[in-house]
N, C-alpha and C. Protein backbone atom coordinates (compact mmCIF):
# COMPACT_ATOMS: atom_id res chain seq x y z
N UNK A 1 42.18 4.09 10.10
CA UNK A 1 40.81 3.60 10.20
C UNK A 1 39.94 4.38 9.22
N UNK A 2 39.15 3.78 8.77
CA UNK A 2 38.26 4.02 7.62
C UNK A 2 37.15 5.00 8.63
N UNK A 3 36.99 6.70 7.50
CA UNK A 3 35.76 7.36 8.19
C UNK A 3 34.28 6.70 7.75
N UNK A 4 33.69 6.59 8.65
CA UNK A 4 31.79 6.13 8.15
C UNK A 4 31.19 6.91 7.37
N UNK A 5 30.76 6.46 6.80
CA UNK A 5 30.08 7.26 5.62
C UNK A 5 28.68 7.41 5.62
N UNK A 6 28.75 8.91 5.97
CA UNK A 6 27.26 9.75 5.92
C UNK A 6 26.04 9.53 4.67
N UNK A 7 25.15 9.31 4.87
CA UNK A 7 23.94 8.98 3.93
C UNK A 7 23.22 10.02 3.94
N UNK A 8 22.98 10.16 2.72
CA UNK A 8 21.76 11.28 2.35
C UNK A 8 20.63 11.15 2.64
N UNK A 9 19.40 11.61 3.19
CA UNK A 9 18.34 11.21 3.61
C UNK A 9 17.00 12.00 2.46
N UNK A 10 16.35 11.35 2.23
CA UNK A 10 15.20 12.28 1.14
C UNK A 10 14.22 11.10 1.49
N UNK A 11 13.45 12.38 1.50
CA UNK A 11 11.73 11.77 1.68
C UNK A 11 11.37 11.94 0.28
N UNK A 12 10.06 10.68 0.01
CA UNK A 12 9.37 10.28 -0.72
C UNK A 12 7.71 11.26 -0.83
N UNK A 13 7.58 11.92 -1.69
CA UNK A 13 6.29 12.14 -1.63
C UNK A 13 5.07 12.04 -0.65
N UNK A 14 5.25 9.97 -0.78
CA UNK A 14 4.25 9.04 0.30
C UNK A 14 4.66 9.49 1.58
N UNK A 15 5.94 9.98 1.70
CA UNK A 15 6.31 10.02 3.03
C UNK A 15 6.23 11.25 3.58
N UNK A 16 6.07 12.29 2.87
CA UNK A 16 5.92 13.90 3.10
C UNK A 16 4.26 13.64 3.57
N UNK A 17 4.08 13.01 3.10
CA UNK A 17 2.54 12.79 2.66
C UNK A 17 2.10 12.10 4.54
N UNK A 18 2.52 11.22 4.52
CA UNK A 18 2.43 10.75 6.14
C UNK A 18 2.72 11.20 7.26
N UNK A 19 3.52 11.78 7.27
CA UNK A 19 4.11 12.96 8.23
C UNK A 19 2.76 14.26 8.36
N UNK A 20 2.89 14.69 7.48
CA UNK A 20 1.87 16.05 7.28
C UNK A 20 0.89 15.40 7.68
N UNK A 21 -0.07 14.03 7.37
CA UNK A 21 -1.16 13.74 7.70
C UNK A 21 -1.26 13.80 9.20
N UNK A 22 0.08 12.98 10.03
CA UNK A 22 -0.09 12.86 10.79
C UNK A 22 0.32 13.75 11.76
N UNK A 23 0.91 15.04 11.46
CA UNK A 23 1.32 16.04 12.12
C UNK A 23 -0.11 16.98 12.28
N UNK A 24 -1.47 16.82 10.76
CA UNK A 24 -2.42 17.85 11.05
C UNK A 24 -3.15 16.83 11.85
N UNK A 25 -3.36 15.51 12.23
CA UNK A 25 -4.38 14.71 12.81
C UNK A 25 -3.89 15.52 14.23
N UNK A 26 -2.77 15.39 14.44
CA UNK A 26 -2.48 15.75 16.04
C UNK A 26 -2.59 17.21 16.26
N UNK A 27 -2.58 18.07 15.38
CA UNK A 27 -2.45 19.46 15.63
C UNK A 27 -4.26 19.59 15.77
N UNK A 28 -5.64 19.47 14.46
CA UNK A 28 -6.24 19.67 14.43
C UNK A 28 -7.06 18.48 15.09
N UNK A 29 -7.54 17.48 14.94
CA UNK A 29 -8.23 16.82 15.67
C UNK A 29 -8.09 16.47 17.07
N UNK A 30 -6.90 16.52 17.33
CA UNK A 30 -6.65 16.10 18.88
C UNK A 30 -6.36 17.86 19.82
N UNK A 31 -6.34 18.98 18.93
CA UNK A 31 -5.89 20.47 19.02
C UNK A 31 -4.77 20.71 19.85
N UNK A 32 -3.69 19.90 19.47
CA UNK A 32 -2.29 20.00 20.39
C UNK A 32 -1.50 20.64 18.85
N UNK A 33 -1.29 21.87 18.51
CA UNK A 33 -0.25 22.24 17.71
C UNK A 33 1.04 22.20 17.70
N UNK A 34 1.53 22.72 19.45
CA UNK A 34 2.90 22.33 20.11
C UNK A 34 3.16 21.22 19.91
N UNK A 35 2.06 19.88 19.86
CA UNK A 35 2.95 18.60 19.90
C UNK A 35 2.82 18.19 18.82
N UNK A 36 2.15 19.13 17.94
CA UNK A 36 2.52 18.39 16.32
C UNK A 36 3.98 18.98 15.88
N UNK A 37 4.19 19.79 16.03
CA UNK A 37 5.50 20.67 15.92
C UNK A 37 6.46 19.73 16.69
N UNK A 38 6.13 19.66 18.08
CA UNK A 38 7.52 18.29 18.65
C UNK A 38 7.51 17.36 18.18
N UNK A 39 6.35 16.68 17.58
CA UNK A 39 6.08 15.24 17.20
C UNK A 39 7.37 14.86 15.85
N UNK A 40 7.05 16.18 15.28
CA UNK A 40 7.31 16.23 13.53
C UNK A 40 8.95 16.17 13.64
N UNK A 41 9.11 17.04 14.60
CA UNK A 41 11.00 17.51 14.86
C UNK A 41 11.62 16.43 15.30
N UNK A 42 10.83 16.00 16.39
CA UNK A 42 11.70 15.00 16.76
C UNK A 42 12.24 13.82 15.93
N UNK A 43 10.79 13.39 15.14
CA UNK A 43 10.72 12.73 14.38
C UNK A 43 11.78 12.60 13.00
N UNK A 44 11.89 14.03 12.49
CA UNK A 44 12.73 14.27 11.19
C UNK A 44 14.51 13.96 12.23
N UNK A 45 14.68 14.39 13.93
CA UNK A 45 15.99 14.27 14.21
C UNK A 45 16.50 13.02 14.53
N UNK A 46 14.91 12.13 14.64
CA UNK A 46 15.43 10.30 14.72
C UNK A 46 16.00 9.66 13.46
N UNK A 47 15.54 10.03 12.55
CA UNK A 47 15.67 9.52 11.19
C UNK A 47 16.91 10.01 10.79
N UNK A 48 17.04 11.32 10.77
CA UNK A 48 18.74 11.80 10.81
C UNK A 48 19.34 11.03 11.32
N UNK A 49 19.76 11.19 13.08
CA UNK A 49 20.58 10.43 13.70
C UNK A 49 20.68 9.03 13.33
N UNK A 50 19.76 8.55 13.25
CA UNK A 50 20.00 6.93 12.98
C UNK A 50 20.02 6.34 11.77
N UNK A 51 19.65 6.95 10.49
CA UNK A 51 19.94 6.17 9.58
C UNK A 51 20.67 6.80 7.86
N UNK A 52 21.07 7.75 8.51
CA UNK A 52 22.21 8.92 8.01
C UNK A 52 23.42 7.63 8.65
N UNK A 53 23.80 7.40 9.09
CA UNK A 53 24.96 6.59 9.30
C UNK A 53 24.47 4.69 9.62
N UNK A 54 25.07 4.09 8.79
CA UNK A 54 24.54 2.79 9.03
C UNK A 54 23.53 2.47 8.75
N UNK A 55 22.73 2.44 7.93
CA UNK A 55 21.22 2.31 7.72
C UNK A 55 21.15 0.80 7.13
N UNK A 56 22.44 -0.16 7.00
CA UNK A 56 21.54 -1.32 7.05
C UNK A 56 21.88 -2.09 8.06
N UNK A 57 21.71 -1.18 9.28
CA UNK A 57 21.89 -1.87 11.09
C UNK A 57 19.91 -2.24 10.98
N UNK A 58 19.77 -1.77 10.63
CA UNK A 58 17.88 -2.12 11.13
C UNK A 58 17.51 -3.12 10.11
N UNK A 59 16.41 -4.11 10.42
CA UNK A 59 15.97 -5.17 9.33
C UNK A 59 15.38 -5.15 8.00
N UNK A 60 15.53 -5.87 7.46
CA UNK A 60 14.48 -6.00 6.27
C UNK A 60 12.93 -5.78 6.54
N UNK A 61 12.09 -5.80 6.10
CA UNK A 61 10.71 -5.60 6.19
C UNK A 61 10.19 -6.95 5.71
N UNK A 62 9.98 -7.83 6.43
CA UNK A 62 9.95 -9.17 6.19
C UNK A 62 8.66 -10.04 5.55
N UNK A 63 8.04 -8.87 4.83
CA UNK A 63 7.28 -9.42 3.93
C UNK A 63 7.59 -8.69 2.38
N UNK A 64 6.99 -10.47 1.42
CA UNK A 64 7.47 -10.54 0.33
C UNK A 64 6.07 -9.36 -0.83
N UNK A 65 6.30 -8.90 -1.53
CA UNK A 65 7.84 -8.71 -2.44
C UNK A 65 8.87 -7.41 -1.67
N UNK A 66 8.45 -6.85 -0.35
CA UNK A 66 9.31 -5.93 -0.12
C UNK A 66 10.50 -6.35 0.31
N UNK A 67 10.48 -7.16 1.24
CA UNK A 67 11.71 -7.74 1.64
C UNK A 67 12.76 -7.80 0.10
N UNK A 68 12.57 -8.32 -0.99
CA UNK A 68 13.22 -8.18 -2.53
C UNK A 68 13.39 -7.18 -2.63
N UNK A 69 12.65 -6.45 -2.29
CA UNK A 69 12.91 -4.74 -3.04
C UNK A 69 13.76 -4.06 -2.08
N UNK A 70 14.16 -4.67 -0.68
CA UNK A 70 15.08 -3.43 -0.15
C UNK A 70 14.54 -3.17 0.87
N UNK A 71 13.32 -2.88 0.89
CA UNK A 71 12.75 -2.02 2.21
C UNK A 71 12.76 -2.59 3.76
N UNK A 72 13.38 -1.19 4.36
CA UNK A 72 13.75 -1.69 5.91
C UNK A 72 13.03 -1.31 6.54
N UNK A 73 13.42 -1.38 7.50
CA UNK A 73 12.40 -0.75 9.10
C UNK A 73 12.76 -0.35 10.11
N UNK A 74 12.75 1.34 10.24
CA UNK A 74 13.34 1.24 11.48
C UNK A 74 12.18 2.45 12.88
N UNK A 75 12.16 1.79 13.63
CA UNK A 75 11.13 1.90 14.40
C UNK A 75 11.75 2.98 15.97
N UNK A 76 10.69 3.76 15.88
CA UNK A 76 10.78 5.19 16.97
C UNK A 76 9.59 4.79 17.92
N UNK A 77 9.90 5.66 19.17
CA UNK A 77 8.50 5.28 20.08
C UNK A 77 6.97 5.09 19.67
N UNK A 78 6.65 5.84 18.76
CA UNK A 78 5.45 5.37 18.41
C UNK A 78 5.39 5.21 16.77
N UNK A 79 6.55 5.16 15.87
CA UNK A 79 5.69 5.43 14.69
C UNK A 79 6.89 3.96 13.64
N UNK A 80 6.91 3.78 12.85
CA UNK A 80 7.66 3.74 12.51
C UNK A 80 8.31 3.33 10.67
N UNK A 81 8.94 4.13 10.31
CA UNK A 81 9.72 4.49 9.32
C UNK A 81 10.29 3.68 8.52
N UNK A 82 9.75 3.33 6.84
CA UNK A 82 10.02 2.41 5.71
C UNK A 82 10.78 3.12 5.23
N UNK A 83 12.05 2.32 4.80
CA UNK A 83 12.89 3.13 4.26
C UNK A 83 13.56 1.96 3.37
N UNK A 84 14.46 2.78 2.04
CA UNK A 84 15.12 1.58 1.22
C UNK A 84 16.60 2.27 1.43
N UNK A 85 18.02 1.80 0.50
CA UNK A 85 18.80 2.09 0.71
C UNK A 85 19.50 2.27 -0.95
N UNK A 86 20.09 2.95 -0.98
CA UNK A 86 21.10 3.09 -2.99
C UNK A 86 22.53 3.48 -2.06
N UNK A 87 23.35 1.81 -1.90
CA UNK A 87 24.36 2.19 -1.78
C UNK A 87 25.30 2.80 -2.75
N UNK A 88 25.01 3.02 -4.04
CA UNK A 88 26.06 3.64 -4.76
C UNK A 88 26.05 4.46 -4.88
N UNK A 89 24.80 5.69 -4.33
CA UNK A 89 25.16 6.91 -4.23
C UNK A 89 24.81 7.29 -2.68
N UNK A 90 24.80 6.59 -1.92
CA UNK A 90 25.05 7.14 -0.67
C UNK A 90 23.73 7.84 0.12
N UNK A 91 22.17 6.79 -0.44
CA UNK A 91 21.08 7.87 0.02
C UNK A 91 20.44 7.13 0.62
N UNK A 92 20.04 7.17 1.69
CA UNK A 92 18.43 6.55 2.08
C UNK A 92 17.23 7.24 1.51
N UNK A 93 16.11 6.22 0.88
CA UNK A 93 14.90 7.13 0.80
C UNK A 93 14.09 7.01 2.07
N UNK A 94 12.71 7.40 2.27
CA UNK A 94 12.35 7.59 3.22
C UNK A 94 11.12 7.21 2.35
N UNK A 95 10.58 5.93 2.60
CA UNK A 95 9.38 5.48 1.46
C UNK A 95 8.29 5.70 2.76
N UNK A 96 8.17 5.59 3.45
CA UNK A 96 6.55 6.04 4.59
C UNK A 96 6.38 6.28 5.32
N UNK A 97 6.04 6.64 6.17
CA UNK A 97 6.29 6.90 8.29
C UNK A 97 4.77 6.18 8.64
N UNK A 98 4.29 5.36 9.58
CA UNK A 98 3.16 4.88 9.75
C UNK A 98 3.38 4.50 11.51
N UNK A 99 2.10 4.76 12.19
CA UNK A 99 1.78 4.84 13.16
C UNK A 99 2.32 3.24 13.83
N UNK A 100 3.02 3.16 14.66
CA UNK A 100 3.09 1.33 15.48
C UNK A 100 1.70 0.52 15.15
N UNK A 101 1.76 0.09 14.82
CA UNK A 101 0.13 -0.85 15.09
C UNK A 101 -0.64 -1.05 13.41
N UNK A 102 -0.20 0.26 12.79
CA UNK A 102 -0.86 0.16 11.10
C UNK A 102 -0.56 -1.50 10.86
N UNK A 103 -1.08 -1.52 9.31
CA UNK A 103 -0.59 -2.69 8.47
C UNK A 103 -0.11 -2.30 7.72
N UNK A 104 1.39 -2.19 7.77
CA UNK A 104 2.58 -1.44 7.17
C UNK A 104 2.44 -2.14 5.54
N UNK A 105 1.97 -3.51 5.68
CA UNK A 105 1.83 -3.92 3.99
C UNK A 105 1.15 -3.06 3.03
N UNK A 106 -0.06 -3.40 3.93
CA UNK A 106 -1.70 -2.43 3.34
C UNK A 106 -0.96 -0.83 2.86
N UNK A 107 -0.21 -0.39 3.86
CA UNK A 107 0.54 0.83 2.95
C UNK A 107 1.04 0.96 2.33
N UNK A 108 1.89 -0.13 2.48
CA UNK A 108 3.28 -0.20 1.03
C UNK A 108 2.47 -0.65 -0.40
N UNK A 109 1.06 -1.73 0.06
CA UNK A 109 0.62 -2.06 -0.81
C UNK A 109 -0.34 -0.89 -1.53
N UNK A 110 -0.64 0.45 -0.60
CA UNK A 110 -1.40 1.44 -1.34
C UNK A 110 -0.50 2.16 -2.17
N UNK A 111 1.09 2.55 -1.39
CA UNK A 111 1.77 3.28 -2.30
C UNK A 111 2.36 2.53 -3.68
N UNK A 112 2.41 1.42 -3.58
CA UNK A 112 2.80 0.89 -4.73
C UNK A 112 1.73 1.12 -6.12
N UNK A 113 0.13 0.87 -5.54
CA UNK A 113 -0.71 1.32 -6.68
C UNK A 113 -1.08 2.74 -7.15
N UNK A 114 -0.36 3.34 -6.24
CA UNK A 114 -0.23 4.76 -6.71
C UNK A 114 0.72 5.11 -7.73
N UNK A 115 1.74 4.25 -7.77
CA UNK A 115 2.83 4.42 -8.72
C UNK A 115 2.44 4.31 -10.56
């Protein structure tokens, strides 16, 4: 039987970038530091576990032009995580992390004009 093959995981800038935002919103505006610290961990050990192996079990991102470009979606209790895939070297990127409820376009569509 064939072993599964482990994926590399790397965050994106945009995505270091979302995390941190949303790790200081919860630490400083809401003044829970402990749960920005759990928020963040847990968060970096969902993305491990689940898309370090199998990462095109979760969907496309079903609007156009991302859906073309790759980008998936895979979704945690409250937030959830744009990601693309390079099967030929074995990596997931980690293109955004955004709160349930955002307009995940409106983001993809900000990081794209950042490019």
């Amino acid at each position: 039987m064939d072993e599964i093959q482990r994926y590399k995981i790397i965050y994106t800038e945009t995505a270091t970038c979302d995390m941190e935002e949303k790790a200081d919103y919860i630490s400083l505006q809401l003044q829970e530091p402990i749960l920005a610290e759990r928020w963040y961990l847990n968060l970096r050990a969902d993305i491990q576990q689940n898309l370090s192996f199998l990462p095109f079990k979760y969907p496309a991102y079903p609007v156009e032009p991302w859906a073309s470009r790759g980008i998936r979606m895979f979704s945690t209790s409250n937030d959830v995580i744009l990601y693309s895939v390079d099967d030929t070297v074995k990596t997931v990127y980690i293109r955004g992390v955004c709160t349930k409820g955002r307009d995940l376009t409106a983001h993809l569509e900000e990081q794209d004009s950042l490019k």
